[in-house]
Protein backbone atom coordinates (compact mmCIF):
# COMPACT_ATOMS: atom_id res chain seq x y z
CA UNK A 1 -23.38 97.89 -45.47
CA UNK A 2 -25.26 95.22 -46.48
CA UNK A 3 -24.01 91.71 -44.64
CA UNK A 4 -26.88 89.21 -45.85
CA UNK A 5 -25.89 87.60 -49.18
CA UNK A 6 -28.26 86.13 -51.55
CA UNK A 7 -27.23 84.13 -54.14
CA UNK A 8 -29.50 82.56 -57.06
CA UNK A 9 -28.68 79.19 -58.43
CA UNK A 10 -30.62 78.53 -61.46
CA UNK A 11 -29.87 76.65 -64.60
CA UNK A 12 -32.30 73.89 -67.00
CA UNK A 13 -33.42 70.53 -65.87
CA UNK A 14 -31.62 68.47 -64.49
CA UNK A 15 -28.67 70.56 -63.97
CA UNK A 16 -28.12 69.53 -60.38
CA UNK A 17 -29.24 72.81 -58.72
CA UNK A 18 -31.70 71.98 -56.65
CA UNK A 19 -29.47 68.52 -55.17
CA UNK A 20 -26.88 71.07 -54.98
CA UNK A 21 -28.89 73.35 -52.54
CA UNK A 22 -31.19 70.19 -50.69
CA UNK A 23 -28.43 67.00 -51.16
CA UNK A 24 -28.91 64.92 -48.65
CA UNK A 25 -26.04 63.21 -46.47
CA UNK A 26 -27.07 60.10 -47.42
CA UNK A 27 -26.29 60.89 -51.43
CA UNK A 28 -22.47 61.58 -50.38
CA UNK A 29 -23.55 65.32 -50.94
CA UNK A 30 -23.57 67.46 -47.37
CA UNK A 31 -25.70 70.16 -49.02
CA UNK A 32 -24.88 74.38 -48.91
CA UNK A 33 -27.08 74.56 -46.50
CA UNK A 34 -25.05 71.91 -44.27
CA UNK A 35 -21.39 73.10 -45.74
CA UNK A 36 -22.24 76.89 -45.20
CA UNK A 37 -23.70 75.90 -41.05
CA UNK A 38 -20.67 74.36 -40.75
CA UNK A 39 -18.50 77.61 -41.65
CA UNK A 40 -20.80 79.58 -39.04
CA UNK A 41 -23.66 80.71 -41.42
CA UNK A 42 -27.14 81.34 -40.67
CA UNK A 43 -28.80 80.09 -44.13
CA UNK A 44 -32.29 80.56 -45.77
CA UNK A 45 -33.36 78.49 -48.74
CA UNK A 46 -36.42 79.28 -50.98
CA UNK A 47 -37.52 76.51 -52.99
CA UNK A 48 -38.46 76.48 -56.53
CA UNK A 49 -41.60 78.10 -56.86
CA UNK A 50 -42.64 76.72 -60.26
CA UNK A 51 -42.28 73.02 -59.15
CA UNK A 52 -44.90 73.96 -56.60
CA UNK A 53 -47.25 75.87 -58.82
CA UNK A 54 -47.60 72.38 -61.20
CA UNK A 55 -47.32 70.34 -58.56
CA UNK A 56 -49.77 71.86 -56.13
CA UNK A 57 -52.16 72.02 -58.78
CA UNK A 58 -51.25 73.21 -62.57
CA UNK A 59 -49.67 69.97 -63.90
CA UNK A 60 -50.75 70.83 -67.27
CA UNK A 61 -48.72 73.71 -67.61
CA UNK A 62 -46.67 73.03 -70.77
CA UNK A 63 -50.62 71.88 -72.44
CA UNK A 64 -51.74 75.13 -71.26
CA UNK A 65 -49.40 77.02 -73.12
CA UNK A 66 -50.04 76.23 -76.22
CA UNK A 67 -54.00 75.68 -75.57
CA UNK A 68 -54.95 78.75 -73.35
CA UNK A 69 -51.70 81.57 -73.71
CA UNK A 70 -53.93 83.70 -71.82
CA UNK A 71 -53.83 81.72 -69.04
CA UNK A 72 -50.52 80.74 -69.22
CA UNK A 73 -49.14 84.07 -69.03
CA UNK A 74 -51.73 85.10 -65.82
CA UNK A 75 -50.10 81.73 -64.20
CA UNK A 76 -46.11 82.86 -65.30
CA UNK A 77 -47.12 86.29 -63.86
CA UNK A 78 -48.39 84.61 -60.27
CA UNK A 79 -45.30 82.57 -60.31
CA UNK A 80 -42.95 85.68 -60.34
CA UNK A 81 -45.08 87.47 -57.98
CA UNK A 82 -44.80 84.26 -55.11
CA UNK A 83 -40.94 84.51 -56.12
CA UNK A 84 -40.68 88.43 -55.04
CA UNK A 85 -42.61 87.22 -51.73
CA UNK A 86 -41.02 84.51 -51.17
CA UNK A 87 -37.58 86.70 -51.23
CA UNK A 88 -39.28 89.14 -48.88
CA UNK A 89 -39.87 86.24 -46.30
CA UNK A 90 -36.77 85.06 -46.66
CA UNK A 91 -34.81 88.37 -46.01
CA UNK A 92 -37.87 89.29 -43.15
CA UNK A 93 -36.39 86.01 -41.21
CA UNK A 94 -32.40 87.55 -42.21
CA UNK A 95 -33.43 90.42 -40.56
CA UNK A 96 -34.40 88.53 -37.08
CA UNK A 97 -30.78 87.55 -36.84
CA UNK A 98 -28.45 90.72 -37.21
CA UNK A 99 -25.46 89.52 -35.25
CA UNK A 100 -25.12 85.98 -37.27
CA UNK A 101 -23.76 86.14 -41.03
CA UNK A 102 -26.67 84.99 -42.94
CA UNK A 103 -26.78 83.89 -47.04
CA UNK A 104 -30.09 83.32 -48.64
CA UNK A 105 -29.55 80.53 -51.39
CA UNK A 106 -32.92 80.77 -54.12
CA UNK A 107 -33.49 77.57 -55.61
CA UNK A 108 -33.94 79.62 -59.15
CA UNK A 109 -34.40 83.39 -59.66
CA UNK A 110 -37.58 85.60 -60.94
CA UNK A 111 -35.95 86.27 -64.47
CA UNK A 112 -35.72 82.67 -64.73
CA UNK A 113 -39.55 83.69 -66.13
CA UNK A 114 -38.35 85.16 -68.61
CA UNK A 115 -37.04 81.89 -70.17
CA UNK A 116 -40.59 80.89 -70.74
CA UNK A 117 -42.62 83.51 -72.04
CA UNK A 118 -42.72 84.98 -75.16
CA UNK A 119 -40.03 87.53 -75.76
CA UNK A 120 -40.68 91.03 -74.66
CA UNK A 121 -43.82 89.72 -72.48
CA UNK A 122 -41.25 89.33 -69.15
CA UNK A 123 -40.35 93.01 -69.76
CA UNK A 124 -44.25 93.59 -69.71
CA UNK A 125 -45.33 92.21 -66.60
CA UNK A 126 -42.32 94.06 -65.14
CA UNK A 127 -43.88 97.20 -66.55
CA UNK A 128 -47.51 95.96 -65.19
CA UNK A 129 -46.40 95.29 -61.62
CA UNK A 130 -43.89 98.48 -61.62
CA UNK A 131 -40.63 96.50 -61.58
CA UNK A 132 -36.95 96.94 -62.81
CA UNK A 133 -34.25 94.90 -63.09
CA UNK A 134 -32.94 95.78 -60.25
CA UNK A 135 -36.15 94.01 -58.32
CA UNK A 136 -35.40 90.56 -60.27
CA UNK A 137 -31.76 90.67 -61.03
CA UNK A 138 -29.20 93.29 -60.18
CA UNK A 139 -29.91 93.33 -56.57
CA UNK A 140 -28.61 89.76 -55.51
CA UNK A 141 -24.98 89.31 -54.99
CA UNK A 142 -24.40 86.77 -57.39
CA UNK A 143 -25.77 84.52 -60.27
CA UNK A 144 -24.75 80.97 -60.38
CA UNK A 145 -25.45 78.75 -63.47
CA UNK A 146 -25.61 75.14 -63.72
CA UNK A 147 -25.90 73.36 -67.29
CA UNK A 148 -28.72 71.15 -67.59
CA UNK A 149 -27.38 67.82 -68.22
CA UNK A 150 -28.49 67.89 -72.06
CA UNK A 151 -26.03 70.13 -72.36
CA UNK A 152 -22.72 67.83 -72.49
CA UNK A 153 -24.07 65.35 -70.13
CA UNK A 154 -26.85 63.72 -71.62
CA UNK A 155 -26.46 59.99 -70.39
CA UNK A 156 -27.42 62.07 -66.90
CA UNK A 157 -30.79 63.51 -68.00
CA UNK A 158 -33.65 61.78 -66.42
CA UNK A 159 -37.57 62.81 -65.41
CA UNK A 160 -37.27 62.04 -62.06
CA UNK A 161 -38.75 65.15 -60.80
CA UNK A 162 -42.70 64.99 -61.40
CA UNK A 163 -42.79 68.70 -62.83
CA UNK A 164 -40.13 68.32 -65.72
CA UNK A 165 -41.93 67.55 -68.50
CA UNK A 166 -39.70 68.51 -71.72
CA UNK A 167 -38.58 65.83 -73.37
CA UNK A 168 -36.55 66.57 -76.64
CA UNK A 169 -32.92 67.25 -75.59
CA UNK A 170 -32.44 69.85 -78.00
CA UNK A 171 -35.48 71.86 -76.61
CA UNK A 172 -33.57 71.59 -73.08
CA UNK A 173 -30.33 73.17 -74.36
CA UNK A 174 -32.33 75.87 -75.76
CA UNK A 175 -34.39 76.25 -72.38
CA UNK A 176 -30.85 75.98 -70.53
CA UNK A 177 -29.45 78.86 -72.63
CA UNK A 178 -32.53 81.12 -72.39
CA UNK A 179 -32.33 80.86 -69.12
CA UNK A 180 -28.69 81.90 -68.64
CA UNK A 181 -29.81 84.62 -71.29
CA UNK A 182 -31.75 85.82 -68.94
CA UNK A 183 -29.16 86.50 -66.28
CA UNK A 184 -26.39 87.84 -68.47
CA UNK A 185 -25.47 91.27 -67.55
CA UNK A 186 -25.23 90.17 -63.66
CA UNK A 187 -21.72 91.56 -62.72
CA UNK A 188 -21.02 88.43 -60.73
CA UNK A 189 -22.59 85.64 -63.25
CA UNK A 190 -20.58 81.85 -62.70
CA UNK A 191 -21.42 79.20 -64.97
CA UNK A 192 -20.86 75.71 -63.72
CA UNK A 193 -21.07 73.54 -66.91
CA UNK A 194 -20.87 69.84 -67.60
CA UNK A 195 -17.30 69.14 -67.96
CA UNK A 196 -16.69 67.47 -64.72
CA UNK A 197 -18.24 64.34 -63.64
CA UNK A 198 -21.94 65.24 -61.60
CA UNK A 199 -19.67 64.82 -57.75
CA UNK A 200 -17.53 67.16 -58.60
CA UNK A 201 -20.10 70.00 -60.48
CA UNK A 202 -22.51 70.25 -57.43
CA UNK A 203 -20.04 69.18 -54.13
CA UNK A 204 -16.68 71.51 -55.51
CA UNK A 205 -17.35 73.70 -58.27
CA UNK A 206 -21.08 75.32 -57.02
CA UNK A 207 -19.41 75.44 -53.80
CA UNK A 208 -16.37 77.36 -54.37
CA UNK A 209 -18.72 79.77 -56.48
CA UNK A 210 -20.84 80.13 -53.39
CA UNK A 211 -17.60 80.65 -51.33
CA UNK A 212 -15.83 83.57 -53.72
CA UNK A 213 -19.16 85.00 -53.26
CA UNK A 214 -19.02 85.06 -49.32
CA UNK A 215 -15.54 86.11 -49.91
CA UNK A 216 -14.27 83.21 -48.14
CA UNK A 217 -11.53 82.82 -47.00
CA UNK A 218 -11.07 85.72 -47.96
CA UNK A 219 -12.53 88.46 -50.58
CA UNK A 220 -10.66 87.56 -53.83
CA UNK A 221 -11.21 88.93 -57.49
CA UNK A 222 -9.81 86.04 -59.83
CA UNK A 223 -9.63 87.66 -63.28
CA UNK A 224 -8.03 87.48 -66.83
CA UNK A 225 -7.35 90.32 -68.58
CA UNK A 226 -6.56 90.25 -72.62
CA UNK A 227 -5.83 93.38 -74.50
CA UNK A 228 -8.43 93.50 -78.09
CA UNK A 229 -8.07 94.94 -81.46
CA UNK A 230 -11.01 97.74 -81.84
CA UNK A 231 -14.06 95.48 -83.10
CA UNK A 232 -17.97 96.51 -84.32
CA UNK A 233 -20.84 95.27 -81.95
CA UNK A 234 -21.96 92.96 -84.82
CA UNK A 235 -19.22 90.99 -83.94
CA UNK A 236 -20.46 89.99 -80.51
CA UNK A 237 -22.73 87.05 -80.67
CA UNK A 238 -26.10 87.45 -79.34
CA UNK A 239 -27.57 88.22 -76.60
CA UNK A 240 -24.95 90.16 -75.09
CA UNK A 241 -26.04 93.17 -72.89
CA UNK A 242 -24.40 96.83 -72.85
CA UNK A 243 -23.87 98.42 -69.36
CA UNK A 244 -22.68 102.33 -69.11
CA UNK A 245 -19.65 102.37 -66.31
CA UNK A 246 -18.11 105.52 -64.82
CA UNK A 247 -15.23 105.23 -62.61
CA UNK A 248 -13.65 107.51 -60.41
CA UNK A 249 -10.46 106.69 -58.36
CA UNK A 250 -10.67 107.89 -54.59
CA UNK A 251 -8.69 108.66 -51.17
CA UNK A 252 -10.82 108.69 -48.57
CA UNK A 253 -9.95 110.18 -45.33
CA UNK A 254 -9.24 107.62 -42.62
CA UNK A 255 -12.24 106.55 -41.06
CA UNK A 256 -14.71 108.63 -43.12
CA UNK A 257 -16.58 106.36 -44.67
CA UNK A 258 -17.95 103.06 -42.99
CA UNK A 259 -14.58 100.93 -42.54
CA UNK A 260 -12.81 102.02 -45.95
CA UNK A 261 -10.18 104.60 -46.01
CA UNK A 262 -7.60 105.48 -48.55
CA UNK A 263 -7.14 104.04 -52.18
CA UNK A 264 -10.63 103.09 -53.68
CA UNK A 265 -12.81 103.58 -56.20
CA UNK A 266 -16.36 104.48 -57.11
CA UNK A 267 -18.32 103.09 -59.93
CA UNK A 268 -21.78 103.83 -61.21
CA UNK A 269 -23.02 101.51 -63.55
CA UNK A 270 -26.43 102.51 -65.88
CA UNK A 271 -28.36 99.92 -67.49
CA UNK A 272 -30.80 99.69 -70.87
CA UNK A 273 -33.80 100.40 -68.38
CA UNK A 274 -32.38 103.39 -67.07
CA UNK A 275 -31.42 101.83 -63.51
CA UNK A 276 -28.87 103.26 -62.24
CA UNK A 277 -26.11 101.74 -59.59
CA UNK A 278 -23.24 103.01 -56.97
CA UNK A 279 -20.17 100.42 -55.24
CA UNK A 280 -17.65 101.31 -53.15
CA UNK A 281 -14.50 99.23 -54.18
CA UNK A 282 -11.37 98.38 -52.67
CA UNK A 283 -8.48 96.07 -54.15
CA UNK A 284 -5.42 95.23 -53.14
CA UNK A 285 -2.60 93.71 -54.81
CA UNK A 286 -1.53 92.95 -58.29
CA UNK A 287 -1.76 90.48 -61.34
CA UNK A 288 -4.28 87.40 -61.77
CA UNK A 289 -5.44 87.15 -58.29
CA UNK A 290 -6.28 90.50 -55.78
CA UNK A 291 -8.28 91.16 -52.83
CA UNK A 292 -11.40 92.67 -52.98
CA UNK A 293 -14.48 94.31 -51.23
CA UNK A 294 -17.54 95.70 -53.06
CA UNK A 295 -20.41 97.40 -51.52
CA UNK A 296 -23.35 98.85 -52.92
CA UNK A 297 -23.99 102.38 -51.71
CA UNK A 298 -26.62 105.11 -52.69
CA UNK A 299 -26.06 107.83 -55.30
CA UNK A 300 -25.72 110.48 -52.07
CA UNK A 301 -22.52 108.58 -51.07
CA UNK A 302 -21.46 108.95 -54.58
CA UNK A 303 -21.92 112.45 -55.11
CA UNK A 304 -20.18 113.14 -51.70
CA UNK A 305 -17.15 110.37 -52.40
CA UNK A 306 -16.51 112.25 -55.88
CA UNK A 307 -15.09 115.14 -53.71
CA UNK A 308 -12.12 112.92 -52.67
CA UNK A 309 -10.77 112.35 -56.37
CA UNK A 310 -7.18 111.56 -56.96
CA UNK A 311 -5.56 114.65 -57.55
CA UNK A 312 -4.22 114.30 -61.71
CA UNK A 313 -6.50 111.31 -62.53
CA UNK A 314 -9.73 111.54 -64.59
CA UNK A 315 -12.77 110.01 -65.00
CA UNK A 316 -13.30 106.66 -66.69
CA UNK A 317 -16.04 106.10 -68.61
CA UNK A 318 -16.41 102.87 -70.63
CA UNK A 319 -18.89 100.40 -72.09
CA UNK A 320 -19.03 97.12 -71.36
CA UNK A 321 -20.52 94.45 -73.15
CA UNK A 322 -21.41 91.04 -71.41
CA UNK A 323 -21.48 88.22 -73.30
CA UNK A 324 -21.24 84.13 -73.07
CA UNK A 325 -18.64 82.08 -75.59
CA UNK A 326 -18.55 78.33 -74.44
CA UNK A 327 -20.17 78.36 -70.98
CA UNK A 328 -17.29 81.23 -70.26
CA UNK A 329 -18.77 84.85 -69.20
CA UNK A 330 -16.89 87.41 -70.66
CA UNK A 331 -16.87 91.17 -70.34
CA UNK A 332 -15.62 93.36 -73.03
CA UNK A 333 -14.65 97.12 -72.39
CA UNK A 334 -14.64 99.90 -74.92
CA UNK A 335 -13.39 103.46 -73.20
CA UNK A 336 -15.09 106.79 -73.78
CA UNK A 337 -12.87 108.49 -71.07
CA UNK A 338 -9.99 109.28 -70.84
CA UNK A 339 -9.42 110.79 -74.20
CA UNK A 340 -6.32 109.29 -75.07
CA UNK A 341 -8.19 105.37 -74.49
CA UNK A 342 -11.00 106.85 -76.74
CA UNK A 343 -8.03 108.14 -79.15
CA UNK A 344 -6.37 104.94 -79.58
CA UNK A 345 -9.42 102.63 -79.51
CA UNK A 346 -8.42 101.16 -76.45
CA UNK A 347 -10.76 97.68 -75.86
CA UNK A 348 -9.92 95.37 -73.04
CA UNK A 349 -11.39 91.67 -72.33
CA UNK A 350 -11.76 90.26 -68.99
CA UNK A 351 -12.69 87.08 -67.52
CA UNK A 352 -13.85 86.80 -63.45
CA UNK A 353 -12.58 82.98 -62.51
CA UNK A 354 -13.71 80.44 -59.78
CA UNK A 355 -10.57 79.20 -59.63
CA UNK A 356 -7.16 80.08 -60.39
CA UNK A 357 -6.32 77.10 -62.20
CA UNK A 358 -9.75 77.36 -64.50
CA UNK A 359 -8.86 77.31 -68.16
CA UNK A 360 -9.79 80.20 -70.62
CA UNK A 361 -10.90 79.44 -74.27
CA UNK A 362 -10.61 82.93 -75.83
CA UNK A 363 -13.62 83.85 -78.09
CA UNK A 364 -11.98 83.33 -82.20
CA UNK A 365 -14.74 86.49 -83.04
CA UNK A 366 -12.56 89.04 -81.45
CA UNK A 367 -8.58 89.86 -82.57
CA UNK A 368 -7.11 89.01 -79.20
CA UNK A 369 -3.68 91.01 -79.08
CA UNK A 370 -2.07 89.73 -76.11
CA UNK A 371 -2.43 88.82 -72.49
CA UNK A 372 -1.99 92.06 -70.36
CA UNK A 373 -3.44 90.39 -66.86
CA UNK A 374 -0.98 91.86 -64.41
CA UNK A 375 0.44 94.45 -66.49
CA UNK A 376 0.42 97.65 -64.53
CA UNK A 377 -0.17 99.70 -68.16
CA UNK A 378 -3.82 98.11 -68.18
CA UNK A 379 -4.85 98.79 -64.87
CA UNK A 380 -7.85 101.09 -64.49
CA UNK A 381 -6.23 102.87 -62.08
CA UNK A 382 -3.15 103.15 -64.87
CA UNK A 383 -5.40 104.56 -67.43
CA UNK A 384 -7.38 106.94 -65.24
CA UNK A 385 -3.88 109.11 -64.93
CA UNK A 386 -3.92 112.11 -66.66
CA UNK A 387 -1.39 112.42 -69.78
């Protein structure tokens, strides 16, 4: 089981990322890395590679793109290379300390690259240097967000750091929301947006992210759930990205796998690429607000955990489309399996929360028919049952 977390925070300039990671004491904001020491952790903090790269040397970065594209795209590709060694440092260190828990906090991601370059040259390079998603996105535990400040807070935007070089606001929102492009499909994306004052975006709201991603106190799963009228992908507003899920409900022998036993589930997810991934997962409880623990495990623990299936359920298999309305990330399921879901058309909408209290603006695109968050009917475990 994998017990180091790593957790990108990304977002556009000036979104208060980076004083979110490195605040000092001295700005009235402790800092993750101070808040999580404080709770016990062990944490490791990568900075932003691109600052370095123009400040250690390749100021003119923004000149060279449009002068020498050539060059620009050799320099992009050297950026996401030091990012995928800079992640094996940090989780070399991890690895020193097994007996400590241990988060490793990236002051931005490698597919925030892909923000930046041309589209369909990021999927390239990944081809070039015999990467997949997985490498640059689906392996961390978590995606957090933060709006750039010319998104809803533009009084705020400033050039104080020496690398930021953009200037017209509406290029920044459009840089902010390629970058979250980027990212969507994540299944733990949080986007931190501008609708609190500064304070309370980067000393509360990245923190609790952080913390529901180090399931502390405890592992939660805060989620909506809103039952949808059958609708045709055109109606989803782009980018949105598709994800194949099968499900299979389990009860595992006591003790027979790692510390899970009884009610779980198994769930392999298969991406555009072709990637393919396997979790473990375990909730308990009912309605907006359950307990939770996901692990990743490896397709030979899925083929052998498929022998333990609930005797009269069946297989799920569904689609789900990601998608962000509003600085909200939604997930949209279509079912393939069972037959009477397929039969009836059955589409559900979901919403993962940092908070209970966090208000939902339902997407006006989509028929919403009615809450059914709670209601034991639209539980996967519900509609796995044979009929």
């Amino acid at each position: 089981m994998k017990n180091v977390k790593e957790i990108i925070v990304t977002g556009g300039p000036c979104s208060g990322k980076t004083q979110g990671i490195w605040g000092k004491e001295d700005e009235g904001i402790e800092g993750l890395k101070r808040k999580l020491g404080a709770l016990g952790f062990r944490v490791f903090i990568t900075r932003e590679v691109a600052t370095d790269v123009i400040l250690g040397g390749v100021h003119d970065l923004q000149v060279l793109a449009k002068k020498d594209p050539q060059k620009y795209l050799e320099i992009q590709n050297v950026i996401l290379q030091k990012q995928l060694d800079e992640r094996k440092h940090a989780q070399n260190l991890a690895a020193l300390f097994p007996d400590e828990p241990r988060v490793i906090l990236y002051d931005r991601g490698p597919k925030d690259g892909e923000a930046y370059l041309p589209e369909g040259r990021y999927q390239k390079i990944l081809k070039e240097l015999g990467l997949t998603g997985d490498d640059v996105c689906y392996s961390f535990d978590a995606v957090i967000h933060m709006v750039a400040a010319a998104d809803g807070a533009e009084t705020h935007y400033n050039l104080g750091n020496e690398a930021r070089s953009e200037r017209s606001l509406e290029d920044l929102r459009n840089l902010d929301a390629r970058t979250l492009a980027a990212y969507i499909g994540h299944p733990h994306l949080f986007i931190i947006d501008n609708s609190t004052d500064f304070k309370t975006k980067v000393d509360e709201r990245l923190y609790k992210a952080v913390l529901r991603t180090l399931g502390i106190p405890e592992p939660l799963e805060i989620e909506r759930k809103f039952l949808v009228e059958y609708f045709h992908d055109s109606a989803i507003p782009k980018p949105f990205r598709s994800v194949a899920i099968e499900q299979i409900y389990i009860d595992i022998p006591y003790e027979y796998f790692y510390d899970f036993f009884g009610k779980s589930r198994i769930r392999k997810e298969r991406y555009d690429e072709g990637l393919e991934k396997y979790y473990l997962v375990q909730k308990i409880g009912c309605g907006k607000t359950r307990g939770e623990v996901e692990v990743e495990i490896s397709w030979r623990d899925h083929s052998i955990l498929s022998g333990f299936i609930i005797p009269r359920t069946t297989v799920i298999r569904k689609f789900r489309n990601y998608f962000v309305y509003k600085h909200q990330y939604f997930m949209l399921d279509t079912f393939e399996s069972p037959s009477w879901a397929a039969d009836k058309n059955l589409c559900l909408l979901e919403i993962e929360l940092i908070d209970e209290n966090d208000k939902v603006e339902l997407p006006p695109f989509l028929n919403i028919v009615r809450e059914v968050t709670g209601d034991p009917e639209y539980t996967n475990s519900e509609i796995a049952r044979k009929r």
